[in-house]
C-alpha atoms as a PDB file:
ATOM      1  CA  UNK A   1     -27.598 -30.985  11.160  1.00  0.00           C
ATOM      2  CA  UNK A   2     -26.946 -30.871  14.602  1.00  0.00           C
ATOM      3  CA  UNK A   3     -24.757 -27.611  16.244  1.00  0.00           C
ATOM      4  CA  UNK A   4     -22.214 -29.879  17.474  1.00  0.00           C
ATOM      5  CA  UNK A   5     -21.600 -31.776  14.232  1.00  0.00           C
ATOM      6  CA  UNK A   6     -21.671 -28.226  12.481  1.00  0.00           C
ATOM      7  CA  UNK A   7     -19.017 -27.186  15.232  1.00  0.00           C
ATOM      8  CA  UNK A   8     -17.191 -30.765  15.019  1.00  0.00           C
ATOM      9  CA  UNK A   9     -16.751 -29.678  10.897  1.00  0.00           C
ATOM     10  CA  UNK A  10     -15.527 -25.988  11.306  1.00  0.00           C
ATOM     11  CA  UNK A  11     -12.808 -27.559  14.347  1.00  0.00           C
ATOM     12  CA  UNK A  12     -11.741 -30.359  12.090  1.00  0.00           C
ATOM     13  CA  UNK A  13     -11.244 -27.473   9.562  1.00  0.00           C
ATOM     14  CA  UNK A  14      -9.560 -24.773  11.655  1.00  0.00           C
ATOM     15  CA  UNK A  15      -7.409 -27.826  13.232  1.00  0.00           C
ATOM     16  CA  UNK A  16      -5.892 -28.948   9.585  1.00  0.00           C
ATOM     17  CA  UNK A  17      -5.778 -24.591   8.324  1.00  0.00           C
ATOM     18  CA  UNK A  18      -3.314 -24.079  11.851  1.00  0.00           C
ATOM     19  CA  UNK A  19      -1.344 -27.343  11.391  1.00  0.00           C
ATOM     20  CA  UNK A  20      -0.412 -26.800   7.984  1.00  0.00           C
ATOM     21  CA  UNK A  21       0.450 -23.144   8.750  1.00  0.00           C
ATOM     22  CA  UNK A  22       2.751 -24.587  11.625  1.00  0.00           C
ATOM     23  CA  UNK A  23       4.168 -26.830   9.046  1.00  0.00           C
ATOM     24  CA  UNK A  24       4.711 -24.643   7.100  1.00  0.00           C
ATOM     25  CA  UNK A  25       6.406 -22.508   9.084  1.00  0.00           C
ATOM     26  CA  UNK A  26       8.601 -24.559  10.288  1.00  0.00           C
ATOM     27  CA  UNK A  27       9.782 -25.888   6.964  1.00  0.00           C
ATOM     28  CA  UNK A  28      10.137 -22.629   4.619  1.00  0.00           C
ATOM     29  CA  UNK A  29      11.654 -19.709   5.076  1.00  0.00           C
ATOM     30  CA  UNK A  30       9.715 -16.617   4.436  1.00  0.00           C
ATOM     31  CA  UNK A  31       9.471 -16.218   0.763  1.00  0.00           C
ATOM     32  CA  UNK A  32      10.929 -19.697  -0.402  1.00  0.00           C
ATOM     33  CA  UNK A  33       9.468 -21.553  -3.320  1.00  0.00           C
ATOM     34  CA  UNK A  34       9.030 -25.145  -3.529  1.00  0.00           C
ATOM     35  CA  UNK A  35       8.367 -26.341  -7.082  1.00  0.00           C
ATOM     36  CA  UNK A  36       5.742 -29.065  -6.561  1.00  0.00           C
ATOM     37  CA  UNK A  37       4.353 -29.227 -10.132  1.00  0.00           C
ATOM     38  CA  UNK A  38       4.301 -27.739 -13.062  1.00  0.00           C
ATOM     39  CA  UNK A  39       1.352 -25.265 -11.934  1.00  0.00           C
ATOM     40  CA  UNK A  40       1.610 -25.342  -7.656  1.00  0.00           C
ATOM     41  CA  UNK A  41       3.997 -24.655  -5.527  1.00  0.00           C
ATOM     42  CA  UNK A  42       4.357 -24.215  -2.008  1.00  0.00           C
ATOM     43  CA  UNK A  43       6.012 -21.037  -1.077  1.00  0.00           C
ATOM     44  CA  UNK A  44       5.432 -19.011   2.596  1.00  0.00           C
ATOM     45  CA  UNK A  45       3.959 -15.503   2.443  1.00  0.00           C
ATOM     46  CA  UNK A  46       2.075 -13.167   4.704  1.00  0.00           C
ATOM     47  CA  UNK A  47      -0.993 -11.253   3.785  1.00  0.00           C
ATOM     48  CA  UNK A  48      -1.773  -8.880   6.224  1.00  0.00           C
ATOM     49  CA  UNK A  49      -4.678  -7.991   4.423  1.00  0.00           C
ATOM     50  CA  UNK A  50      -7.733  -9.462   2.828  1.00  0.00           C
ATOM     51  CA  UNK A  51      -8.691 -11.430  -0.549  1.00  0.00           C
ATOM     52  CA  UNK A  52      -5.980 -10.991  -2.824  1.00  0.00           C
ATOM     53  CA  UNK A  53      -4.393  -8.574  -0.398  1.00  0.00           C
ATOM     54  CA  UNK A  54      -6.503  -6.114  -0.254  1.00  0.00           C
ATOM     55  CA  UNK A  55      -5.496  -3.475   2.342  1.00  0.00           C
ATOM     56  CA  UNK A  56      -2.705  -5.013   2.719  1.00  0.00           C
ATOM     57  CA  UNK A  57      -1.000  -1.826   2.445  1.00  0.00           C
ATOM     58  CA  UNK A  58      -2.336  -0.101   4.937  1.00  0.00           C
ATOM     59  CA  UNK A  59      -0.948   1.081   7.984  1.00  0.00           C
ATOM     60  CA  UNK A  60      -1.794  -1.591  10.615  1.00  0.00           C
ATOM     61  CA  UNK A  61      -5.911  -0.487  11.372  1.00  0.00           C
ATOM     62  CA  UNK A  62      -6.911  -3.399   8.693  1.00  0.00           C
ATOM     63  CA  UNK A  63      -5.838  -6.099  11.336  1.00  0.00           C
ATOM     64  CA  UNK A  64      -8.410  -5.187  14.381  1.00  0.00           C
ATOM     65  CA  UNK A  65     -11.088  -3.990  11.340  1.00  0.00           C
ATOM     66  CA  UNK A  66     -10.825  -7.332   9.631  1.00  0.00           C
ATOM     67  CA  UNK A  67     -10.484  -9.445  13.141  1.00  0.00           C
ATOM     68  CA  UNK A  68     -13.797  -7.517  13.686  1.00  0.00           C
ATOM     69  CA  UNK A  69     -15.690  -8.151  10.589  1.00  0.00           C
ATOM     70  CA  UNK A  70     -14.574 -12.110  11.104  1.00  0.00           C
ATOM     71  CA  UNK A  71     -15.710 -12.214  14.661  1.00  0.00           C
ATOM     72  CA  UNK A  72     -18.752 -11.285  14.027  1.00  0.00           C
ATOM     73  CA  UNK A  73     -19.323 -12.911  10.853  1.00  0.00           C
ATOM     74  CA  UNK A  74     -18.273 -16.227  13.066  1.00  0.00           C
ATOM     75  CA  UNK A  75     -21.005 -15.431  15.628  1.00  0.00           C
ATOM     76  CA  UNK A  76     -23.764 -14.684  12.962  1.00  0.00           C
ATOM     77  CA  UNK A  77     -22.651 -18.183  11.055  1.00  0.00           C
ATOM     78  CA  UNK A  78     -23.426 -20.485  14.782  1.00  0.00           C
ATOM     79  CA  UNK A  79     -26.671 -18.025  15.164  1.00  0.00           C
ATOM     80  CA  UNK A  80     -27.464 -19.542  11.222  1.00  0.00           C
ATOM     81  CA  UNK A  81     -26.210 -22.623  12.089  1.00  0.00           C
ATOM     82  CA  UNK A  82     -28.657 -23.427  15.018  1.00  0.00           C
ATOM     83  CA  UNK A  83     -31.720 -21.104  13.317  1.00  0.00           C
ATOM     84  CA  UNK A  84     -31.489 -23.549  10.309  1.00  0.00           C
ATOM     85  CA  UNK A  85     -29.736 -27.018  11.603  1.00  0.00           C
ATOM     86  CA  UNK A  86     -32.729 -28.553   9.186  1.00  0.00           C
ATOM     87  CA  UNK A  87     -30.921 -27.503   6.102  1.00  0.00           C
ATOM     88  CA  UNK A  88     -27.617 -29.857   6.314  1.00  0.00           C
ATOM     89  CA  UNK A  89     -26.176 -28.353   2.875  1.00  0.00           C
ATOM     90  CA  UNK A  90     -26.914 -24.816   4.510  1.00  0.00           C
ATOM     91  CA  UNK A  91     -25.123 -26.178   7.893  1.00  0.00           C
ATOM     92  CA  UNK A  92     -22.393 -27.995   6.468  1.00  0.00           C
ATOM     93  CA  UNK A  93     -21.419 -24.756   3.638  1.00  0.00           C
ATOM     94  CA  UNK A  94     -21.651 -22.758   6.908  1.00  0.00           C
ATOM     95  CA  UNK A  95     -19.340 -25.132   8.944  1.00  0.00           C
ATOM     96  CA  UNK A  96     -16.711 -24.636   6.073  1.00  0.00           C
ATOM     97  CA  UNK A  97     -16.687 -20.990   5.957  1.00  0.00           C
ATOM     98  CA  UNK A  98     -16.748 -21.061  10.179  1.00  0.00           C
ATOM     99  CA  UNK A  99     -13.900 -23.791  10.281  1.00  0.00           C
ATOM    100  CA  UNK A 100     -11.749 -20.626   7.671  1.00  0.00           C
ATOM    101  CA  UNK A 101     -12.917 -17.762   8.721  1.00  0.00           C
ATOM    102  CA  UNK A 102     -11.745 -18.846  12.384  1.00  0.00           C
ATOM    103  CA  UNK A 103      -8.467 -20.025  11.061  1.00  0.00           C
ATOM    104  CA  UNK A 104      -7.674 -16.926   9.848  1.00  0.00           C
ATOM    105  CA  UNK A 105      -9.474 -14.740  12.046  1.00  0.00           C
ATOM    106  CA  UNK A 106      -6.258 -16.897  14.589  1.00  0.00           C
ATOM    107  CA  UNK A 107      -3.548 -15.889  12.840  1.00  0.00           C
ATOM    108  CA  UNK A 108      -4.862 -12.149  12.503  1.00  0.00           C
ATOM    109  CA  UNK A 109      -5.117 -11.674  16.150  1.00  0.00           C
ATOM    110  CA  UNK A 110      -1.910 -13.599  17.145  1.00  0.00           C
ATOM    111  CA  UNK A 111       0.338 -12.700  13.948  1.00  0.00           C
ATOM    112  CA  UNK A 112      -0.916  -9.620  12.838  1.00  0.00           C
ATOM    113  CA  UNK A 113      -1.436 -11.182   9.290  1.00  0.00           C
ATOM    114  CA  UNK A 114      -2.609 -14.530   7.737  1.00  0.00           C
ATOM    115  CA  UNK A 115      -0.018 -17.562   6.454  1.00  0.00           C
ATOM    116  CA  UNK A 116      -0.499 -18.152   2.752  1.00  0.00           C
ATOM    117  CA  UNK A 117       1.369 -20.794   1.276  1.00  0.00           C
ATOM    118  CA  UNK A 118      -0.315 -22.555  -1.606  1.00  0.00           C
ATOM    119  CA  UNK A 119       0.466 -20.777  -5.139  1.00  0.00           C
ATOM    120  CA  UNK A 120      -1.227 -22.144  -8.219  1.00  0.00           C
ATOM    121  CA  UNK A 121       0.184 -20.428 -11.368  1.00  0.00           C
ATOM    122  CA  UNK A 122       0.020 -21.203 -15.444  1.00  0.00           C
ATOM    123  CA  UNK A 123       2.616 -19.922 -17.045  1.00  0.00           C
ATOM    124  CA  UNK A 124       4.223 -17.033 -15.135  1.00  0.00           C
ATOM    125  CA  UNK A 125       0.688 -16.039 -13.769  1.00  0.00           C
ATOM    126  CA  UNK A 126       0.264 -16.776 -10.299  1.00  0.00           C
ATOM    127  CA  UNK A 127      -3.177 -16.541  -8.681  1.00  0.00           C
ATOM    128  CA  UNK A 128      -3.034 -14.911  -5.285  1.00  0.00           C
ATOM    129  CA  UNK A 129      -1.230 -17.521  -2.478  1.00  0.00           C
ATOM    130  CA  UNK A 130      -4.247 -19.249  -0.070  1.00  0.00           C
ATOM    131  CA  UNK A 131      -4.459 -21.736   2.781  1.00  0.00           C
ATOM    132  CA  UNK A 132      -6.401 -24.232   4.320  1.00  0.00           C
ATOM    133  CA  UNK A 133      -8.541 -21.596   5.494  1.00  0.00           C
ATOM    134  CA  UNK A 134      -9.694 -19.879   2.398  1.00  0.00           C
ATOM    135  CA  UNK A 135     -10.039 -22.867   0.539  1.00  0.00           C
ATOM    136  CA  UNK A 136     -12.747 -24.051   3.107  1.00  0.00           C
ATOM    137  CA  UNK A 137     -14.539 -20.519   3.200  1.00  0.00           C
ATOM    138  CA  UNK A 138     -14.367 -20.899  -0.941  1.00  0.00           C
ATOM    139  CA  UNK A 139     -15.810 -24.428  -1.215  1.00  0.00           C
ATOM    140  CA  UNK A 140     -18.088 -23.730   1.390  1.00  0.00           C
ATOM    141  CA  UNK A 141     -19.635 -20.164  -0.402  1.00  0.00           C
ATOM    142  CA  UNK A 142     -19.680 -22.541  -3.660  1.00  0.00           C
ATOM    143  CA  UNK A 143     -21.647 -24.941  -1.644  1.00  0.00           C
ATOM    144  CA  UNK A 144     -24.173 -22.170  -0.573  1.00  0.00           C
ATOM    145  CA  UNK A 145     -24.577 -20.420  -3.938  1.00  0.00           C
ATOM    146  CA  UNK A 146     -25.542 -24.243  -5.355  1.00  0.00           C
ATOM    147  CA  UNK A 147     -27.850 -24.620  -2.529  1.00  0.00           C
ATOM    148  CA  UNK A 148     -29.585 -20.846  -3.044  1.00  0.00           C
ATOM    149  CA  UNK A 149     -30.361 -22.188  -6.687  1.00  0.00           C
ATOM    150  CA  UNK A 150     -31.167 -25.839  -5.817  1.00  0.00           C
ATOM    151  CA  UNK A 151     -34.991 -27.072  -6.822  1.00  0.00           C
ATOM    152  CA  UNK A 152     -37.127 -26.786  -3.512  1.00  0.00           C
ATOM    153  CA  UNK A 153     -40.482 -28.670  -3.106  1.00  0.00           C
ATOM    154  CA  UNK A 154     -43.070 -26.535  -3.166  1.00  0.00           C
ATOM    155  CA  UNK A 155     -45.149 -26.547   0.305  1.00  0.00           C
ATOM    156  CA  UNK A 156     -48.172 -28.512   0.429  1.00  0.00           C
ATOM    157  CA  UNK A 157     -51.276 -26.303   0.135  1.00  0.00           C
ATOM    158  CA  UNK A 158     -53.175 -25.719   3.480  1.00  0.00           C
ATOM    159  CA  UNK A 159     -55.524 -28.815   3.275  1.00  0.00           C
ATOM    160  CA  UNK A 160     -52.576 -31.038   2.256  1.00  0.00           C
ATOM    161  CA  UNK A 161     -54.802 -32.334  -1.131  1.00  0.00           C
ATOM    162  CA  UNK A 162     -53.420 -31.917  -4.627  1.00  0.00           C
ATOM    163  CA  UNK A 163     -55.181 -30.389  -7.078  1.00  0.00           C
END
């Protein structure tokens, strides 16, 4: 896959992750629920943390450490992505988690924690709140671990005969 189609994915992706964030925003207050079904809603929280919130109790050094970890995750994924633009499941699983990880890596840096808004729940238990973002970096480490276990031809032996 070509860089720029690779880098065409991960902007389509961060451009959807920061305009439903803006939306949003703009329509919830912090901490409102909106009953969509009977297992989502859409409710506005802030993690300034990781994956399920993880150090999100900390004292504020978690935002730069984090913002640090995702920038240079993001410059080691468009190393991988030109190294191995032959492998287009590779590329496009790695232009998913770019497109999140920059999304989030965004609102880090110019929030000082992440927009979460999607809640799934059954019952009354909720799974963590997610965005755009992390649903993108999911699918796209999904997409990698079925491409680690896909069926690869096995190389031709030197003279290029069977045997």
């Amino acid at each position: 896959m070509k860089l720029y189609i690779s880098l065409s994915i991960a902007a389509f992706i961060l451009t959807l992750d920061l305009a439903s964030k803006y939306w949003v925003e703009s329509a919830l207050e912090f901490g409102q629920i909106i009953p969509v079904t009977g297992f989502f809603n859409l409710v506005l929280t802030y993690n300034p943390g990781a994956a399920f919130s993880f150090l999100s109790d900390q004292s504020g050094w978690q935002r730069w450490f984090l913002s640090g970890i995702a920038g240079t995750a993001i410059l080691l994924i468009v190393f991988f992505l030109n190294k191995y633009k032959h492998e287009q499941l590779f590329c496009l699983s790695l232009s998913l988690v770019l497109g999140g990880a920059s999304g989030n890596l965004y609102d880090r840096i110019t929030l000082g924690h992440v927009v979460d808004f999607l809640d799934f729940y059954i019952g009354s238990y909720h799974w963590p709140a997610f965005n755009i973002a992390d649903s993108a970096i999911f699918v796209g480490a999904v997409l990698m671990i079925y491409e680690s276990f896909r069926n690869k031809k096995e190389p031709e032996s030197a003279t290029g005969k069977s045997e």
